[in-house]
N, C-alpha and C. Protein backbone atom coordinates (compact mmCIF):
# COMPACT_ATOMS: atom_id res chain seq x y z
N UNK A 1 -5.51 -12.87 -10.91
CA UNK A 1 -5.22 -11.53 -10.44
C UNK A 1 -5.22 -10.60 -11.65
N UNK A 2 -5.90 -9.56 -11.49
CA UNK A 2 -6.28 -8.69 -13.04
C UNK A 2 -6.34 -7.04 -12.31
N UNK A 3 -6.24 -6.03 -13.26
CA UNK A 3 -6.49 -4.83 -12.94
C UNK A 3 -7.79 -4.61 -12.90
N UNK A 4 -8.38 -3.93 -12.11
CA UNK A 4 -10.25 -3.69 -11.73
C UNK A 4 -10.43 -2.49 -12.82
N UNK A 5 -9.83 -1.12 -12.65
CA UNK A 5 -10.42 -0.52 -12.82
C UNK A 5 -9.25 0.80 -13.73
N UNK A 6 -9.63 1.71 -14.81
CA UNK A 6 -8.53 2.27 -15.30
C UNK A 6 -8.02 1.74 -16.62
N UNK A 7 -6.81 2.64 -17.03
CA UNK A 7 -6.33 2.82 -18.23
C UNK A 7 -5.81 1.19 -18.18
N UNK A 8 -5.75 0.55 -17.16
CA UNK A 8 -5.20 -1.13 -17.72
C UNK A 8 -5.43 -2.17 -17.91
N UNK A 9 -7.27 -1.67 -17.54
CA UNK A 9 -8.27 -2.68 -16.92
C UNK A 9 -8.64 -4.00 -17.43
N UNK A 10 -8.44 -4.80 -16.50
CA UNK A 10 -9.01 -6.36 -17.53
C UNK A 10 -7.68 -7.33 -17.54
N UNK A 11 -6.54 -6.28 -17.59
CA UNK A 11 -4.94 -6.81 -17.65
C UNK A 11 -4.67 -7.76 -16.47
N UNK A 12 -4.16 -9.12 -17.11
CA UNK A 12 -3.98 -10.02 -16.32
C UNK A 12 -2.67 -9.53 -15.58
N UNK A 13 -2.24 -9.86 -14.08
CA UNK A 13 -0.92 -9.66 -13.61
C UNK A 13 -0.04 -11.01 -13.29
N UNK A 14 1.47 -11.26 -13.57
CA UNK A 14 1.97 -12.16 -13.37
C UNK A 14 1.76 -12.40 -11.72
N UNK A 15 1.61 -13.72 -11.02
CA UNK A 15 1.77 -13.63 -9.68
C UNK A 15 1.83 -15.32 -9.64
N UNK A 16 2.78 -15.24 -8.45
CA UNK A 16 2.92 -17.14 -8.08
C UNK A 16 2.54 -16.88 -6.35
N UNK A 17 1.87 -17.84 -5.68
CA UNK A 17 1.53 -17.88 -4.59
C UNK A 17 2.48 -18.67 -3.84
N UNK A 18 2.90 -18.60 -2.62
CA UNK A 18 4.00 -19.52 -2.00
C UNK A 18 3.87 -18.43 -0.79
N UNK A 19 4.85 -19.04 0.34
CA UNK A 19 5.31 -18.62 1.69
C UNK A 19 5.47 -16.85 1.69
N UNK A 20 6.23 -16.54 0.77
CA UNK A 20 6.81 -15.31 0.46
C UNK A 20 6.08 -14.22 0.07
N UNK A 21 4.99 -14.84 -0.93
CA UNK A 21 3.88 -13.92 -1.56
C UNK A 21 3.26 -14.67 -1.40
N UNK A 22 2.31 -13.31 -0.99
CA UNK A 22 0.54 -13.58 -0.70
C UNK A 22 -0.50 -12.34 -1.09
N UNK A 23 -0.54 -12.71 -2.92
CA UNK A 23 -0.89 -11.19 -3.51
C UNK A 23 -2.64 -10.95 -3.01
N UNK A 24 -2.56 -9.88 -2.75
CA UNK A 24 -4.51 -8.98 -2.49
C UNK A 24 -5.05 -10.01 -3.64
N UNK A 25 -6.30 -10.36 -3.17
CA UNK A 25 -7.30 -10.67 -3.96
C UNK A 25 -7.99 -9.52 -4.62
N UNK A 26 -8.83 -9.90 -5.80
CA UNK A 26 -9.24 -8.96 -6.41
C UNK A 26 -10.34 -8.13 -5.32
N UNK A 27 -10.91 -9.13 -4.82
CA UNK A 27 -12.14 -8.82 -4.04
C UNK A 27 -11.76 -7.39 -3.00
N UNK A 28 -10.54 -7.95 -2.46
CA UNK A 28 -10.10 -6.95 -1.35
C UNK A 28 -9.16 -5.74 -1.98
N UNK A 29 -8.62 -5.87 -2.73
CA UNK A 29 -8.37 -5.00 -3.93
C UNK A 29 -9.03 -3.92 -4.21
N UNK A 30 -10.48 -4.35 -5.18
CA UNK A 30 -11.67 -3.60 -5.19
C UNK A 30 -12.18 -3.03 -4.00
N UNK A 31 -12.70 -3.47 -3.02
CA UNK A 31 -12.92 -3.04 -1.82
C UNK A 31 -12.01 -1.58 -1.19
N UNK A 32 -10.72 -1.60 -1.32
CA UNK A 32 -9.90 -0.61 -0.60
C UNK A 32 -9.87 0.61 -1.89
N UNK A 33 -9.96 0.36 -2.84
CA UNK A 33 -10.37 1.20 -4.13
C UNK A 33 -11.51 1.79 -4.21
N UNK A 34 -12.41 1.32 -4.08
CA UNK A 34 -13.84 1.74 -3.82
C UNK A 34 -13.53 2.87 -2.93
N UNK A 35 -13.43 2.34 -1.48
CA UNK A 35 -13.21 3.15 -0.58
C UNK A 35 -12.51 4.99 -0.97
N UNK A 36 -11.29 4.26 -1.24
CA UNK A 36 -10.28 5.67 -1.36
C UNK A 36 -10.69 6.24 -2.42
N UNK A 37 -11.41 5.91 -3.07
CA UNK A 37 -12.42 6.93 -4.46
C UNK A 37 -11.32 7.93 -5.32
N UNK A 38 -11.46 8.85 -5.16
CA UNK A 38 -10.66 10.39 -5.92
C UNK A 38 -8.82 10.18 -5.24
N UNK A 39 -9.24 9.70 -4.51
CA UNK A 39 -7.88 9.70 -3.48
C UNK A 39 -6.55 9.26 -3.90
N UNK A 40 -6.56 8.83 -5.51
CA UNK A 40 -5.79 8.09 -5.78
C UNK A 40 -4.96 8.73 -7.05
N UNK A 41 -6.29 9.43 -7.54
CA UNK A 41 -5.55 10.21 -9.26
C UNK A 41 -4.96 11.59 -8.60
N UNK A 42 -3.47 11.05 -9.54
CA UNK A 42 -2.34 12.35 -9.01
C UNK A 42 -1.64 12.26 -8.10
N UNK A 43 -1.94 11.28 -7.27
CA UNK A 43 -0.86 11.02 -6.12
C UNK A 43 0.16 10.48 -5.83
N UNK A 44 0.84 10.77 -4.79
CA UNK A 44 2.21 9.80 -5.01
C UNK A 44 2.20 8.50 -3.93
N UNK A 45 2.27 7.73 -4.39
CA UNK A 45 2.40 6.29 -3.79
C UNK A 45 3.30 5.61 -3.05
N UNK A 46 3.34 4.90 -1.91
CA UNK A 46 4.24 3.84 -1.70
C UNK A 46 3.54 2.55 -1.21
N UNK A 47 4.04 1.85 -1.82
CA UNK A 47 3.40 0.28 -1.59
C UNK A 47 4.46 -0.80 -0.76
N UNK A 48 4.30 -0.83 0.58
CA UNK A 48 4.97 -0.94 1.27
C UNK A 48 4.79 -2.63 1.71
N UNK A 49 5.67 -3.45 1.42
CA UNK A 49 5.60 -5.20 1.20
C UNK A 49 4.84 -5.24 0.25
N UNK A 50 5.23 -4.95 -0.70
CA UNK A 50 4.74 -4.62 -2.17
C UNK A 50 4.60 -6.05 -2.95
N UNK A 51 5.08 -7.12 -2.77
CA UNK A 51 4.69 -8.46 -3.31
C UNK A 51 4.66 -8.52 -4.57
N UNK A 52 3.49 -8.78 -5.26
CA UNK A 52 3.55 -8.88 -6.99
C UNK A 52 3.25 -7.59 -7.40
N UNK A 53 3.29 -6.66 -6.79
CA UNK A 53 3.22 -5.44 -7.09
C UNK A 53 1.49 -4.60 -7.66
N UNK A 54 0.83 -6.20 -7.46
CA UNK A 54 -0.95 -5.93 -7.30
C UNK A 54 -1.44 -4.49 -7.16
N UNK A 55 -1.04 -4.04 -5.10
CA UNK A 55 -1.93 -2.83 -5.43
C UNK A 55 -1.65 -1.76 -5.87
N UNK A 56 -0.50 -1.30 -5.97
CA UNK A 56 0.41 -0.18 -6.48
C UNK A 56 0.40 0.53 -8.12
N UNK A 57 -0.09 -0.97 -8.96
CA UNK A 57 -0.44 -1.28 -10.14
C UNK A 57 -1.55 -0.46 -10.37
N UNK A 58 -2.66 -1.24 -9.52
CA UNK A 58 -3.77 -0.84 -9.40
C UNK A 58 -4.27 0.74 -9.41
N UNK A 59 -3.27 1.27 -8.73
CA UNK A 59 -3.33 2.62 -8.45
C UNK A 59 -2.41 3.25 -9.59
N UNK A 60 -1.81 2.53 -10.41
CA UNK A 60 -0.97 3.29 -11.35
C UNK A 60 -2.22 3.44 -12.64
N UNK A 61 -3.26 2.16 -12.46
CA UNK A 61 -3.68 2.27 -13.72
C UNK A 61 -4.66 3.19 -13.49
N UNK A 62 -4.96 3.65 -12.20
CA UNK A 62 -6.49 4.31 -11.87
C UNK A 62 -5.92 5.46 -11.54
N UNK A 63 -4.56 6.38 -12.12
CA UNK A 63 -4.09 7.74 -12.26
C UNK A 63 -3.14 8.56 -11.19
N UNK A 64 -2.71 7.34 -10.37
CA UNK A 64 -1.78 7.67 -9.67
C UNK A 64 -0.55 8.27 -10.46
N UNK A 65 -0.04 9.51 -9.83
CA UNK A 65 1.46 10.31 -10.93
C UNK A 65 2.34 9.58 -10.31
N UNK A 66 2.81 8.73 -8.91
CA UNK A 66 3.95 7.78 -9.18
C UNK A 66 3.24 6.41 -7.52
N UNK A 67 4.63 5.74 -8.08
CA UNK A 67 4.25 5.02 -7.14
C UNK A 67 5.61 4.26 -6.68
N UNK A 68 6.14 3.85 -5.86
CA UNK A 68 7.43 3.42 -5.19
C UNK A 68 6.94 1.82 -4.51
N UNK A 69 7.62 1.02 -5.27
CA UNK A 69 7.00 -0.40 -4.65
C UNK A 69 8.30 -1.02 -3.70
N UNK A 70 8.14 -0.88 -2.82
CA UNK A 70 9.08 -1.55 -1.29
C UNK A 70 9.26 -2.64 -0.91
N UNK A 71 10.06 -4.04 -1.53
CA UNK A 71 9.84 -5.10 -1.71
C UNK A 71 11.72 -5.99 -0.85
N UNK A 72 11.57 -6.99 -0.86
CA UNK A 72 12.97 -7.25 -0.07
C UNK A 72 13.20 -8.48 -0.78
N UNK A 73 11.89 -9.47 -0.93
CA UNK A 73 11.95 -10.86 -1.82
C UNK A 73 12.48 -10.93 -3.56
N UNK A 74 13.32 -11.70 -3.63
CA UNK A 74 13.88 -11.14 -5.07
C UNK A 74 12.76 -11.85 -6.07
N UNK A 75 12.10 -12.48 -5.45
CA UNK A 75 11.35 -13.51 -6.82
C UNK A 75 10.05 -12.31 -7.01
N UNK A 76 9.68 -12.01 -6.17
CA UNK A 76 8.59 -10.87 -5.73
C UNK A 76 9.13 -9.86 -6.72
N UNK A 77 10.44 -9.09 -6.50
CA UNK A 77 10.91 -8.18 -6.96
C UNK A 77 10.77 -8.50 -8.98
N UNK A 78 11.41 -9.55 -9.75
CA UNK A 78 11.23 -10.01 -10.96
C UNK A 78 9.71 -9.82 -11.27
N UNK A 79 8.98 -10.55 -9.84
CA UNK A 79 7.22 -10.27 -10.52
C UNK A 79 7.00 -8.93 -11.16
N UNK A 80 7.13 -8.07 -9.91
CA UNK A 80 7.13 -6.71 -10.15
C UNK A 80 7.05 -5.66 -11.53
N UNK A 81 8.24 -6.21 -11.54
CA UNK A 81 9.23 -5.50 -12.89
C UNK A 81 8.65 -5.91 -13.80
N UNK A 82 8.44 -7.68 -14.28
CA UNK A 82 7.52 -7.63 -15.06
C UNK A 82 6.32 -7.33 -15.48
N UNK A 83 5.21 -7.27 -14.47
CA UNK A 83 4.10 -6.98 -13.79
C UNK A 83 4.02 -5.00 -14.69
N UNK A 84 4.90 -4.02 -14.48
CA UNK A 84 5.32 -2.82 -14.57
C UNK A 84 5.48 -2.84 -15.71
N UNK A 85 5.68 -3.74 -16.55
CA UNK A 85 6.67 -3.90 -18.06
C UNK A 85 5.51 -4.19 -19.05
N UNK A 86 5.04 -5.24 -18.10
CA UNK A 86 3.58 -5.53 -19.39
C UNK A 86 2.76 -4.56 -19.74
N UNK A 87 2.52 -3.76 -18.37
CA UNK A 87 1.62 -2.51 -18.48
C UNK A 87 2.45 -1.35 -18.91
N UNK A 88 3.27 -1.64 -19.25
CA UNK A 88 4.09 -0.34 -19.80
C UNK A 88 3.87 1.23 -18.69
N UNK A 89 4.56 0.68 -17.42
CA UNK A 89 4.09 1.61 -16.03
C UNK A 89 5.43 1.73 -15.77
N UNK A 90 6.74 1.70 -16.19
CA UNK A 90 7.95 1.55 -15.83
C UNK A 90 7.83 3.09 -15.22
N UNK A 91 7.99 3.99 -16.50
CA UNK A 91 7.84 5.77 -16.29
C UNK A 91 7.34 6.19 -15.13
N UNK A 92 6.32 5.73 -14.55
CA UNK A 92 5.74 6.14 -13.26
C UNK A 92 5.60 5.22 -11.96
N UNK A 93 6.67 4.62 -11.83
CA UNK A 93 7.41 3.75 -10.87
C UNK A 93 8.25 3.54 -10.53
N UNK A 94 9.03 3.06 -9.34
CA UNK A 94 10.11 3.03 -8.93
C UNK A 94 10.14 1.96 -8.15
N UNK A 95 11.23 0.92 -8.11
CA UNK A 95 11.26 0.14 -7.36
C UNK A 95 12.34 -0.29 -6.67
N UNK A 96 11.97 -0.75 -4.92
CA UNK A 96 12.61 -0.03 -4.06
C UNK A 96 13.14 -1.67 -3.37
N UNK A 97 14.44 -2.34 -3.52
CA UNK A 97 14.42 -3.29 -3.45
C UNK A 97 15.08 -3.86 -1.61
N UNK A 98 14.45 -2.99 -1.15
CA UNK A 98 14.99 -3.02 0.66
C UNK A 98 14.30 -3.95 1.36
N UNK A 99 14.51 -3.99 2.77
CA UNK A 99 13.56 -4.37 3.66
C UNK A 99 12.72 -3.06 4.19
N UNK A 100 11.50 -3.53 4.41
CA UNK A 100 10.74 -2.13 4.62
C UNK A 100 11.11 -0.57 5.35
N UNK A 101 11.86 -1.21 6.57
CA UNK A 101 12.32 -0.27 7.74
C UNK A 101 13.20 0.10 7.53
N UNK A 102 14.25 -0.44 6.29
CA UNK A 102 15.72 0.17 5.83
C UNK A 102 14.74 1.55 4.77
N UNK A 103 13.53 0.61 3.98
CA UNK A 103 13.46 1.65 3.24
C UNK A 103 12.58 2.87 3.33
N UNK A 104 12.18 2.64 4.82
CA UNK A 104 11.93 3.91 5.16
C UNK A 104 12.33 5.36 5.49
N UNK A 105 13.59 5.00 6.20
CA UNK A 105 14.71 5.24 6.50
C UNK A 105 15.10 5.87 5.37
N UNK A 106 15.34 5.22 4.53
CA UNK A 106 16.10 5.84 3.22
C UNK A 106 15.28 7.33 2.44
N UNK A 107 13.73 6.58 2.20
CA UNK A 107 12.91 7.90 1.57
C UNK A 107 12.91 9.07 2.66
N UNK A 108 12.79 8.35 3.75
CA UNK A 108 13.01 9.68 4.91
C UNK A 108 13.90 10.69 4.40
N UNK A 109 15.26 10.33 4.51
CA UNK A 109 16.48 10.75 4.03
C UNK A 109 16.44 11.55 2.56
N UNK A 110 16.03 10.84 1.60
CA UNK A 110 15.94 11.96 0.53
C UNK A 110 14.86 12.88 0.62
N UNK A 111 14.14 13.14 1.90
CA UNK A 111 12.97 13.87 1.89
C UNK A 111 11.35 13.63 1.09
N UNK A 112 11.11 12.28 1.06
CA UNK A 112 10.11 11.71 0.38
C UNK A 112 8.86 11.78 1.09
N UNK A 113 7.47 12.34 0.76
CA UNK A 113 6.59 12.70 1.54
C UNK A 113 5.43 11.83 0.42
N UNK A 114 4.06 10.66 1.07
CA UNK A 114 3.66 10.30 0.26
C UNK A 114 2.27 10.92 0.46
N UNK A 115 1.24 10.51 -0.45
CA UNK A 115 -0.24 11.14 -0.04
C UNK A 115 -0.90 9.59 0.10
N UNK A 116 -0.47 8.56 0.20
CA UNK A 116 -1.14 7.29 0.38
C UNK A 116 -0.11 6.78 0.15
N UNK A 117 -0.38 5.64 1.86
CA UNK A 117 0.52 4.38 2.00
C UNK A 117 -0.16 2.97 2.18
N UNK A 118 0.25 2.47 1.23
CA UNK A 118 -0.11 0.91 1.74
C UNK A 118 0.11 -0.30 1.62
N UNK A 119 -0.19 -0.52 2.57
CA UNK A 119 0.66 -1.43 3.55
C UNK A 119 0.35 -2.82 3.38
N UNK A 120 0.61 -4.17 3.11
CA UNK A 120 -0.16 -5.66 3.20
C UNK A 120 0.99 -6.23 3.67
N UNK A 121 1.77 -6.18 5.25
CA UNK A 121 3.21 -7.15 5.77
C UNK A 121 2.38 -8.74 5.63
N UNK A 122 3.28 -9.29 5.59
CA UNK A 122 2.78 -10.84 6.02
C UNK A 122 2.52 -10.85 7.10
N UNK A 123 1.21 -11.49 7.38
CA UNK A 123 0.21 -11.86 8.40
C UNK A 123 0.93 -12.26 9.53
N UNK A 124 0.34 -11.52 10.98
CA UNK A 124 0.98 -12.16 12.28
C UNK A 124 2.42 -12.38 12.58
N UNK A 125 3.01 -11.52 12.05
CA UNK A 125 4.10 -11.36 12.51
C UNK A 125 5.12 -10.04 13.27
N UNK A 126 4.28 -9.69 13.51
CA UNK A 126 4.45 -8.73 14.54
C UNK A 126 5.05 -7.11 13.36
N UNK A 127 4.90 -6.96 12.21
CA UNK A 127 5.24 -6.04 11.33
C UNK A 127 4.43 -4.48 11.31
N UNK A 128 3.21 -4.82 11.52
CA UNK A 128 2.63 -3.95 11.79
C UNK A 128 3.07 -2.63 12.47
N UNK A 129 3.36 -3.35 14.02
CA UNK A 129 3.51 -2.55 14.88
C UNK A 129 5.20 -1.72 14.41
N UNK A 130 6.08 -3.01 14.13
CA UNK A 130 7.05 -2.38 13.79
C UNK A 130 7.36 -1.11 12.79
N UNK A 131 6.63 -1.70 11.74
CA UNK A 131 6.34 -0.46 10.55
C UNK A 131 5.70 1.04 10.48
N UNK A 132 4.77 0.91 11.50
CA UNK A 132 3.97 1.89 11.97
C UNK A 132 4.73 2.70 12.58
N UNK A 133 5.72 1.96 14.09
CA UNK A 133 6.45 2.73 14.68
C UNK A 133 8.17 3.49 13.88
N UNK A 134 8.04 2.78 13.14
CA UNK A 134 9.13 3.08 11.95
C UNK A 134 8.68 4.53 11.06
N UNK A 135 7.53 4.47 10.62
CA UNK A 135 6.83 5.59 9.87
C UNK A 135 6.60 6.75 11.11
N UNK A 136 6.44 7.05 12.12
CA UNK A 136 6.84 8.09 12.90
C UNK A 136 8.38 8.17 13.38
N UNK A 137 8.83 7.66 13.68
CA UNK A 137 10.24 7.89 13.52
C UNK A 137 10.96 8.56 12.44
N UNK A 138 10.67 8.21 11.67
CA UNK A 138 11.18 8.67 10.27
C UNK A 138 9.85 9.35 9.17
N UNK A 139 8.89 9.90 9.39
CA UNK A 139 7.63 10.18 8.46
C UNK A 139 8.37 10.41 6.90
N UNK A 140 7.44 9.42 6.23
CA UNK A 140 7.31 10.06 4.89
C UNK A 140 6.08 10.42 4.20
N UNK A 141 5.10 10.75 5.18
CA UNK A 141 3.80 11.13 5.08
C UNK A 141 3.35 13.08 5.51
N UNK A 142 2.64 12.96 5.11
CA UNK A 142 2.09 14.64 5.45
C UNK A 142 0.83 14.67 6.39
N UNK A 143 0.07 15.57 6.67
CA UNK A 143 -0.65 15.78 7.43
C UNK A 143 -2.15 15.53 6.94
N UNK A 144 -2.05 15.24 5.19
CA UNK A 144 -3.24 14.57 4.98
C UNK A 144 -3.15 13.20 4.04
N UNK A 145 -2.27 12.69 4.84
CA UNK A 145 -1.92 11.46 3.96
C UNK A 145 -3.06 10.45 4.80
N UNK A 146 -2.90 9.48 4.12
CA UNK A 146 -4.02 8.29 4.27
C UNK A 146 -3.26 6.79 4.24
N UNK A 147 -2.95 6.08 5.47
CA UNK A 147 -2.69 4.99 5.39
C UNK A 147 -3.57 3.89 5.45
N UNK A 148 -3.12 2.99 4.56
CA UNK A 148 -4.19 1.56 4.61
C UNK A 148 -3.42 0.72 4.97
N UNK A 149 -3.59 -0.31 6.05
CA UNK A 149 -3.04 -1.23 6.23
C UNK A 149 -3.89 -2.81 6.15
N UNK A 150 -3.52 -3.40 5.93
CA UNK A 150 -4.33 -4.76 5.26
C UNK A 150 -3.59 -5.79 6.25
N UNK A 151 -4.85 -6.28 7.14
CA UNK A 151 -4.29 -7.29 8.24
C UNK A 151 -5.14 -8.42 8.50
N UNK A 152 -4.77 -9.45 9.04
CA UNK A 152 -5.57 -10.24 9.45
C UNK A 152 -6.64 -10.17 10.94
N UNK A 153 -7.43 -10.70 10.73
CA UNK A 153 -8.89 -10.03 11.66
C UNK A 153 -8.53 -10.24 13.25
N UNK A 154 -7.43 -11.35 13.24
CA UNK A 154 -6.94 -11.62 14.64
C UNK A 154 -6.07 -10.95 15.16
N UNK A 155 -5.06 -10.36 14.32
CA UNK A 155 -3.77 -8.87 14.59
C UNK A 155 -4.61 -7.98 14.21
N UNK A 156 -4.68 -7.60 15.88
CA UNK A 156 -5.27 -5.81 16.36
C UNK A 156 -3.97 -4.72 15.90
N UNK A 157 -4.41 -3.78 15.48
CA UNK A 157 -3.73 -2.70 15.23
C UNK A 157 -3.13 -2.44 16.65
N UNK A 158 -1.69 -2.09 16.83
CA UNK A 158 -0.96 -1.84 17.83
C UNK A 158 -1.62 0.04 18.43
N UNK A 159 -1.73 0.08 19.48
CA UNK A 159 -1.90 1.68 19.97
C UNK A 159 -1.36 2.47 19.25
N UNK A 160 -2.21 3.37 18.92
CA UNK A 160 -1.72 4.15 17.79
C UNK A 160 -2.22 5.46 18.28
N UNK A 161 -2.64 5.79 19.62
CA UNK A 161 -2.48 7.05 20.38
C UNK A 161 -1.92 8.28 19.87
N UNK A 162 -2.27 9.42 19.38
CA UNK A 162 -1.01 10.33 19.21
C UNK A 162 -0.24 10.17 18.17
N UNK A 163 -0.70 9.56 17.24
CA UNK A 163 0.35 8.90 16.12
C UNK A 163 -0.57 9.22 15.00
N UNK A 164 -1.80 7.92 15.32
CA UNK A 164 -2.92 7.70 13.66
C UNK A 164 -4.40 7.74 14.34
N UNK A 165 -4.90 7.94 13.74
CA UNK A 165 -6.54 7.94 13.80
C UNK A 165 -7.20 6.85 12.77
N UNK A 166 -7.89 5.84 13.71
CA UNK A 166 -8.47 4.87 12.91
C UNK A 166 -9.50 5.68 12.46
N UNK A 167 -10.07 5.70 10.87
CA UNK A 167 -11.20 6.49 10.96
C UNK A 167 -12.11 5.51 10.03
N UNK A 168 -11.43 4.49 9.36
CA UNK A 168 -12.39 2.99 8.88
C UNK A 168 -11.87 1.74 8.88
N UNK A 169 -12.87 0.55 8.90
CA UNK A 169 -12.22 -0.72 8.97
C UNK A 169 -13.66 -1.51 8.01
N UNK A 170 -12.86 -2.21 6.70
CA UNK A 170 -13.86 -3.21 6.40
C UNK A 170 -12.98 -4.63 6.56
N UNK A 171 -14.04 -5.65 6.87
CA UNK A 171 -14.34 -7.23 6.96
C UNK A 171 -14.56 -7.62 5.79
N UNK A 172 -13.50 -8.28 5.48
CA UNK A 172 -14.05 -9.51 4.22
C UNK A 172 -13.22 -10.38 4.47
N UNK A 173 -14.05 -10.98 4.38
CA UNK A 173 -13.83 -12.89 5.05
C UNK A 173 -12.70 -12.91 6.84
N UNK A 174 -11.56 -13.48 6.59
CA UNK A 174 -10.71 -13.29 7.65
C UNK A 174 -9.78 -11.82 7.45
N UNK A 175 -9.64 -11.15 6.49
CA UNK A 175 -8.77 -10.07 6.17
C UNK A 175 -9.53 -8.69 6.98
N UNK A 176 -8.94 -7.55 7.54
CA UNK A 176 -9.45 -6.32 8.14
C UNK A 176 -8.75 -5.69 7.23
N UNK A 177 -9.37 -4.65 6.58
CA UNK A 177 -8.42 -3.35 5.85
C UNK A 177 -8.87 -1.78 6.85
N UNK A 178 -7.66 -1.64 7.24
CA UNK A 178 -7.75 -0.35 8.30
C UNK A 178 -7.15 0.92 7.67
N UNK A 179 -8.13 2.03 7.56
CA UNK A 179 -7.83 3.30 6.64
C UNK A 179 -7.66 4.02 8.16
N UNK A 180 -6.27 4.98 7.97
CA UNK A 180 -5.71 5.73 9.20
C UNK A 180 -5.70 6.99 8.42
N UNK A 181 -5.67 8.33 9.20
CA UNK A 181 -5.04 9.29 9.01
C UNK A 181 -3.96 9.96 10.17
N UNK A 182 -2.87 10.77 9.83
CA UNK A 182 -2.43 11.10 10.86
C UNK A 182 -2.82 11.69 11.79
N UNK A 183 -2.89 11.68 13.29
CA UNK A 183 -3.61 12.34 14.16
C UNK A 183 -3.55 13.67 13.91
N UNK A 184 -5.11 14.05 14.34
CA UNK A 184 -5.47 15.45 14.50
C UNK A 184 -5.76 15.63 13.08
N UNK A 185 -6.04 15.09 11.84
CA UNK A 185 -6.02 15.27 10.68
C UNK A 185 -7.60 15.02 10.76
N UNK A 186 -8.29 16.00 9.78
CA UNK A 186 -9.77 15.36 9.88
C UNK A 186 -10.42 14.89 8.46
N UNK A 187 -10.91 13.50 8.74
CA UNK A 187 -10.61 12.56 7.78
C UNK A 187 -12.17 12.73 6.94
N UNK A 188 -13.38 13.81 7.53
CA UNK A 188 -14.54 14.13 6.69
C UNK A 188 -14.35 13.90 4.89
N UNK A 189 -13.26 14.38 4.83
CA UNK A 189 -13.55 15.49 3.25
C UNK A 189 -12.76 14.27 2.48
N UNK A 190 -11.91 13.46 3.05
CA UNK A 190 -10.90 12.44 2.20
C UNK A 190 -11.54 10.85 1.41
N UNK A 191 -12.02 10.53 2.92
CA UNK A 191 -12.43 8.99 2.52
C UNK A 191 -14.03 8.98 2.13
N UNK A 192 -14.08 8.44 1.03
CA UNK A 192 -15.69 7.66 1.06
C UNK A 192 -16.38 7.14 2.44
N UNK A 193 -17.57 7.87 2.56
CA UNK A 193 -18.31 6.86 3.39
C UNK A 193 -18.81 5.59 3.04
């Protein structure tokens, strides 16, 4: 696991694989980067089941101004920090040691609005839907924010009617990465074709 692209590039990241964590491959990594192009320098971040803290990184080294990593696993959480430490990214990070839906809740509350969210819950477990419906309840997004959610090809995105606008989906291997905007938002001018 390494940084693709940016001021950190080439930088190996600490990560252990097990039940708990299941960090982005580089492949799919690159892929959702590609995609979101410009979308990333200057923005503010949340990396939501943030794991080894992979994509959030990613986006710190490719000019993101902050990024908030949302993590609940403590071994995950140590990756993190170190992960942040090597790259000397502490300054433009924050780390958010909740369960996702507490810590939505919470940025809600201090009035936290992001310009890109994303998302990788552990596979098939019904998180999706929960999280999604959690992020309208409580928005910490704006009207041209851009969510990515990273799922497996067999968990369909829950109805998202009135809420999000699917406006891309790439396939690699068994993984779907689904780029949303909030409804009624028009997603021409944001995402790479």
């Amino acid at each position: 696991m390494r940084i693709i692209s940016g001021t950190s590039r080439g930088r190996r990241l600490v990560s252990q694989r097990g039940r708990a964590i299941r960090p982005t491959s580089d492949r799919i990594k690159e892929s959702i980067f590609n995609i979101l192009g410009n979308e990333v320098r200057g923005k503010r971040i949340v990396d939501l089941f943030a794991g080894t803290g992979n994509l959030g990184i990613e986006a710190l080294s490719r000019g993101a101004k902050k990024v908030l990593f949302v993590e609940i696993e403590k071994q995950a959480l140590r990756i993190i920090q170190k992960n942040l430490s090597a790259c000397g990214m502490q300054r433009h990070a924050e780390v958010v040691p909740r369960d996702v839906n507490r810590a939505i809740g919470m940025l809600h509350g201090r009035g936290e609005s992001f310009d890109l969210i994303l998302m990788d819950p552990p596979y098939r477990q019904g998180l999706i839907r929960a999280t999604v419906e959690k992020l309208q309840s409580r928005p910490i997004h704006h009207e041209d924010s851009i969510l990515v959610i990273q799922h497996d090809r067999r968990e369909h995105l829950p109805d998202l009617t009135g809420a999000w606008d699917l406006i891309r989906q790439r396939r690699i291997g068994d993984t779907l990465i689904s780029f949303l905007t909030p409804w009624a938002f028009k997603p021409e001018a944001t995402v790479n074709p």
